[in-house]
N, C-alpha and C. Protein backbone atom coordinates (compact mmCIF):
# COMPACT_ATOMS: atom_id res chain seq x y z
N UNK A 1 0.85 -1.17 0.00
CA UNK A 1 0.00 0.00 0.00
C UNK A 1 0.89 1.24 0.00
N UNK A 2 0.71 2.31 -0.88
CA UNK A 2 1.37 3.65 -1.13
C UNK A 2 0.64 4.49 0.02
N UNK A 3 1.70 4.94 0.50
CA UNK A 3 1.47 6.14 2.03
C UNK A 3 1.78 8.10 1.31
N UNK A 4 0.89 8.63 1.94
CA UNK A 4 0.99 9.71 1.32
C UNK A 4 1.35 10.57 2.60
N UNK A 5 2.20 11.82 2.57
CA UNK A 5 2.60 12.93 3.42
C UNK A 5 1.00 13.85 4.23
N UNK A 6 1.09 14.05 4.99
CA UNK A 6 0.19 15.37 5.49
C UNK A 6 0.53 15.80 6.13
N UNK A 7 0.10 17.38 5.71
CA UNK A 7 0.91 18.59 6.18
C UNK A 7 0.01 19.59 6.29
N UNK A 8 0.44 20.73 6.92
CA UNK A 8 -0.62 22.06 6.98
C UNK A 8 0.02 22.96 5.97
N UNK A 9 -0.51 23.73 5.37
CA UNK A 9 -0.67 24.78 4.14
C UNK A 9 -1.55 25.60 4.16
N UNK A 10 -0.47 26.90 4.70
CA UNK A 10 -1.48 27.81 5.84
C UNK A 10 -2.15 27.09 6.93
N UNK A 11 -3.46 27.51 6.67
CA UNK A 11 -4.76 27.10 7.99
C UNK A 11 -4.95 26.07 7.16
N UNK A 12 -4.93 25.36 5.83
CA UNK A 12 -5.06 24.06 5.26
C UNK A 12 -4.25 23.23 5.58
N UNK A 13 -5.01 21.97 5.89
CA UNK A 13 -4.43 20.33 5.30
C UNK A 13 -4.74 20.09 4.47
N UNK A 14 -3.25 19.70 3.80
CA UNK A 14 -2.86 19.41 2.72
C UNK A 14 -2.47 17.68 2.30
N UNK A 15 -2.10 17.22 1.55
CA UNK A 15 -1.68 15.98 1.21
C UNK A 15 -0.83 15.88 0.05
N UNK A 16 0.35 15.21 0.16
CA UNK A 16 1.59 15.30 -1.37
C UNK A 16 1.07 14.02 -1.71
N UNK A 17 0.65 13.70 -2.51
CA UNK A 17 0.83 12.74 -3.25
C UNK A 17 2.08 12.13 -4.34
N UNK A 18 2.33 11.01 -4.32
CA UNK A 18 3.02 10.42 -4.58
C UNK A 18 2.88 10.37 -6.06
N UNK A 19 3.97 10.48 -7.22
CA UNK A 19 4.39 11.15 -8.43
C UNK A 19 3.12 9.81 -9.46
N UNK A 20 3.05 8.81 -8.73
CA UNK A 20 2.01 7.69 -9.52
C UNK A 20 0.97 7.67 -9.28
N UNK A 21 0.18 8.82 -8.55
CA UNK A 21 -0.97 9.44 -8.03
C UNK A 21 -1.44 10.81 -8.44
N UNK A 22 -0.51 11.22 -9.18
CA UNK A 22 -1.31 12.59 -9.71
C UNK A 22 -1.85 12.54 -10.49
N UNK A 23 -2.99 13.79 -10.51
CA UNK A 23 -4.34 13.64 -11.10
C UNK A 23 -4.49 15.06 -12.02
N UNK A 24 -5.17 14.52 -13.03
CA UNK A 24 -5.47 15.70 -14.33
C UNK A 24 -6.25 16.80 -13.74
N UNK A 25 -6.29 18.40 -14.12
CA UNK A 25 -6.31 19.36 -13.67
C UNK A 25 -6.34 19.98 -12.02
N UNK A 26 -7.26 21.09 -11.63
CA UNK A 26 -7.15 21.40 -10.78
C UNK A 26 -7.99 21.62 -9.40
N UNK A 27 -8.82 20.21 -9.40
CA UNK A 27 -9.64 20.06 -8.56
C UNK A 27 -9.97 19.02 -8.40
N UNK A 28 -10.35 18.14 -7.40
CA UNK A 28 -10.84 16.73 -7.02
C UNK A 28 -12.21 16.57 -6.53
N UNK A 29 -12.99 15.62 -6.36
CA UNK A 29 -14.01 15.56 -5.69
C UNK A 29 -13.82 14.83 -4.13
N UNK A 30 -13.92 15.21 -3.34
CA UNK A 30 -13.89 14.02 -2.26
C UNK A 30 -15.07 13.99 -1.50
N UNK A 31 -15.13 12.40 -0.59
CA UNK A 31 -16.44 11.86 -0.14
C UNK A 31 -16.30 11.12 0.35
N UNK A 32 -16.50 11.42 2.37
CA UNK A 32 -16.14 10.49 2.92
C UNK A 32 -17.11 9.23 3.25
N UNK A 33 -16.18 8.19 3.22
CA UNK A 33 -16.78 7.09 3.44
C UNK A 33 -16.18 6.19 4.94
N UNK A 34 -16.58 4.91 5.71
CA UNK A 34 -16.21 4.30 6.61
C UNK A 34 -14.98 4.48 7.09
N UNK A 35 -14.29 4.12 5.87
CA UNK A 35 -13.26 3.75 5.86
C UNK A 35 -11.81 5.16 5.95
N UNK A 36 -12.50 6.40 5.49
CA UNK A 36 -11.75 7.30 5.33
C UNK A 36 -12.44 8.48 4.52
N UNK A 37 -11.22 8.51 3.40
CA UNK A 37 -12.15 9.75 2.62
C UNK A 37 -11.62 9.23 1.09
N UNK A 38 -12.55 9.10 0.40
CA UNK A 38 -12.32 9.05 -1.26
C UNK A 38 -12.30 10.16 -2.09
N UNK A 39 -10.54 9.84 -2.72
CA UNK A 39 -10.74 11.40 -3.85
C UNK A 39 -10.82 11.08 -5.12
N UNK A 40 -11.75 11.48 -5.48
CA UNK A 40 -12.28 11.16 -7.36
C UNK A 40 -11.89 12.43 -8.13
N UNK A 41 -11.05 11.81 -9.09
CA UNK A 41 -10.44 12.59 -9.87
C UNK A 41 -11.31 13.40 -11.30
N UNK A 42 -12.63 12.74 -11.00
CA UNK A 42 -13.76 13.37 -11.99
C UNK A 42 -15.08 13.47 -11.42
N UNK A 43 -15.73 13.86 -12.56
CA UNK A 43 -17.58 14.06 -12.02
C UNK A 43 -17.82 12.50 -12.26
N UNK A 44 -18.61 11.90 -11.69
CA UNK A 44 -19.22 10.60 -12.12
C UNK A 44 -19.99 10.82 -12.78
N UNK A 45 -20.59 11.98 -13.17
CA UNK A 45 -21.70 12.52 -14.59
C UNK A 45 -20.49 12.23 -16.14
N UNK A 46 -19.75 12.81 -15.97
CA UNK A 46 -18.81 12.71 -16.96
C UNK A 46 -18.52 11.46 -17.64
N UNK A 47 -18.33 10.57 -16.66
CA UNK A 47 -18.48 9.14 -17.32
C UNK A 47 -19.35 8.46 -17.67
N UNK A 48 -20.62 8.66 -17.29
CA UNK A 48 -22.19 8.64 -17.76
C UNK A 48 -22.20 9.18 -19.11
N UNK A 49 -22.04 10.15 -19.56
CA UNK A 49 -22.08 11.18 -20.62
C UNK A 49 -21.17 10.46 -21.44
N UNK A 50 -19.97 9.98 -21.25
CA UNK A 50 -18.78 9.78 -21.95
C UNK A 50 -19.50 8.30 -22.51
N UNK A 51 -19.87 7.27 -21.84
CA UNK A 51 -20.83 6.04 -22.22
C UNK A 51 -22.03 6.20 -22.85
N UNK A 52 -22.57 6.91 -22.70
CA UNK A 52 -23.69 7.43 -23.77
C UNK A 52 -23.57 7.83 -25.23
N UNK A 53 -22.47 8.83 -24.95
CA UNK A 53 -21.95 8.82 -26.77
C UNK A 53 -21.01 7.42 -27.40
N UNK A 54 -20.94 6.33 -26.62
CA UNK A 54 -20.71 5.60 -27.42
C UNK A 54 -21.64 4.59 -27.82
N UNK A 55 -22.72 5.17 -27.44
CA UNK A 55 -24.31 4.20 -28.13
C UNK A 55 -24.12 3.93 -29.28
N UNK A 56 -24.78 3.26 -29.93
CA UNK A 56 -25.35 3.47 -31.86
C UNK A 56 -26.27 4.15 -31.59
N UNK A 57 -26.44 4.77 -33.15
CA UNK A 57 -28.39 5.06 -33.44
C UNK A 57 -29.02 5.04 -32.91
N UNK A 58 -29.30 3.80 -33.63
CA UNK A 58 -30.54 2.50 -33.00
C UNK A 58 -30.57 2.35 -32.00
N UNK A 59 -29.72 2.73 -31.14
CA UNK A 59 -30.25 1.94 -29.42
C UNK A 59 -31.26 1.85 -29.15
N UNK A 60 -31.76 0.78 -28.83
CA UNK A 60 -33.20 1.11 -28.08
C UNK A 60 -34.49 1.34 -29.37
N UNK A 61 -34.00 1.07 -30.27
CA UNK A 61 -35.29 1.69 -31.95
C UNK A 61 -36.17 0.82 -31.67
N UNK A 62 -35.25 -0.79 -31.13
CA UNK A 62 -36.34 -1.43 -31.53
C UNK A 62 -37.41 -2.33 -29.89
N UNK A 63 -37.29 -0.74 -28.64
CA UNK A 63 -37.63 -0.87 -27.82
C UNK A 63 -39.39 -0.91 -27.59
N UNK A 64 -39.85 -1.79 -27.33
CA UNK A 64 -41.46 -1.83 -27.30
C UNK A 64 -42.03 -1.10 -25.93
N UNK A 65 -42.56 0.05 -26.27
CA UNK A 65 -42.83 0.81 -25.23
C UNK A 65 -44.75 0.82 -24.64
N UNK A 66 -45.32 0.36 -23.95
CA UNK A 66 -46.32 0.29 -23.41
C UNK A 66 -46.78 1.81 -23.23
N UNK A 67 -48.12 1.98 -24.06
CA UNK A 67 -48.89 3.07 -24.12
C UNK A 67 -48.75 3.77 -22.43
N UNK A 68 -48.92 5.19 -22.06
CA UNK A 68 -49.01 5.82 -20.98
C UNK A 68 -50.29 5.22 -20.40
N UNK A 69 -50.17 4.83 -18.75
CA UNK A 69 -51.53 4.32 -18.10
C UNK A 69 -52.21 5.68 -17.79
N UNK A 70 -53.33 5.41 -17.87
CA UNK A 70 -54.69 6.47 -17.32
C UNK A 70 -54.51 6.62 -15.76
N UNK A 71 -54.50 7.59 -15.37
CA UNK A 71 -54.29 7.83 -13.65
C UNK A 71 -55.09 9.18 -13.57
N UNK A 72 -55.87 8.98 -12.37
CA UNK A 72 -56.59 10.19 -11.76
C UNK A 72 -55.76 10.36 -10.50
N UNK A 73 -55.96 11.94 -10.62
CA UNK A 73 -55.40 12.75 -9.96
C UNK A 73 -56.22 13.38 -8.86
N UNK A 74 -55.71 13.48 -7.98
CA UNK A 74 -56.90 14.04 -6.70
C UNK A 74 -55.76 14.88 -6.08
N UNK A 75 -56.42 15.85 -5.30
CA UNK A 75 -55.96 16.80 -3.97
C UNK A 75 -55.72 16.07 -2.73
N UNK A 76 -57.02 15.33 -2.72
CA UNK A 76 -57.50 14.86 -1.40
C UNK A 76 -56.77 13.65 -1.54
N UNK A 77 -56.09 13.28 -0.50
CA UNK A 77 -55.36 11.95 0.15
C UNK A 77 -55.83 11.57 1.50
């Protein structure tokens, strides 16, 4: 397991990461979990988006879609 430095920077904590850990531009996401804290080096939308344009066309053309059901609507519950 790779160990990383922490340090203060200014009134910040900071963290050096190790030269096989750096990450493309200038911001991370983090989110802690049990175990600690996870830093994601992207949006998880981004990779959603990025899988989507590699659909075909057709995806889905030849999806059989069930007419909208009839539902009444009330105020009163």
């Amino acid at each position: 397991m790779t160990t990383a430095k922490v340090f203060m920077n200014g009134r910040s904590q900071a963290i050096r990461l190790p030269k096989e850990f750096r990450v493309k531009g200038e911001e991370v996401r983090l989110q802690r979990v049990p175990e600690g804290i996870l830093i994601l080096e992207r949006d998880p939308w981004e990779i959603c988006r990025e899988a989507c344009q590699e659909l075909s066309d057709d995806f889905m053309k030849e999806r059989v879609q069930p007419p909208p059901q009839k539902r009444e609507w009330s105020k009163e519950r």
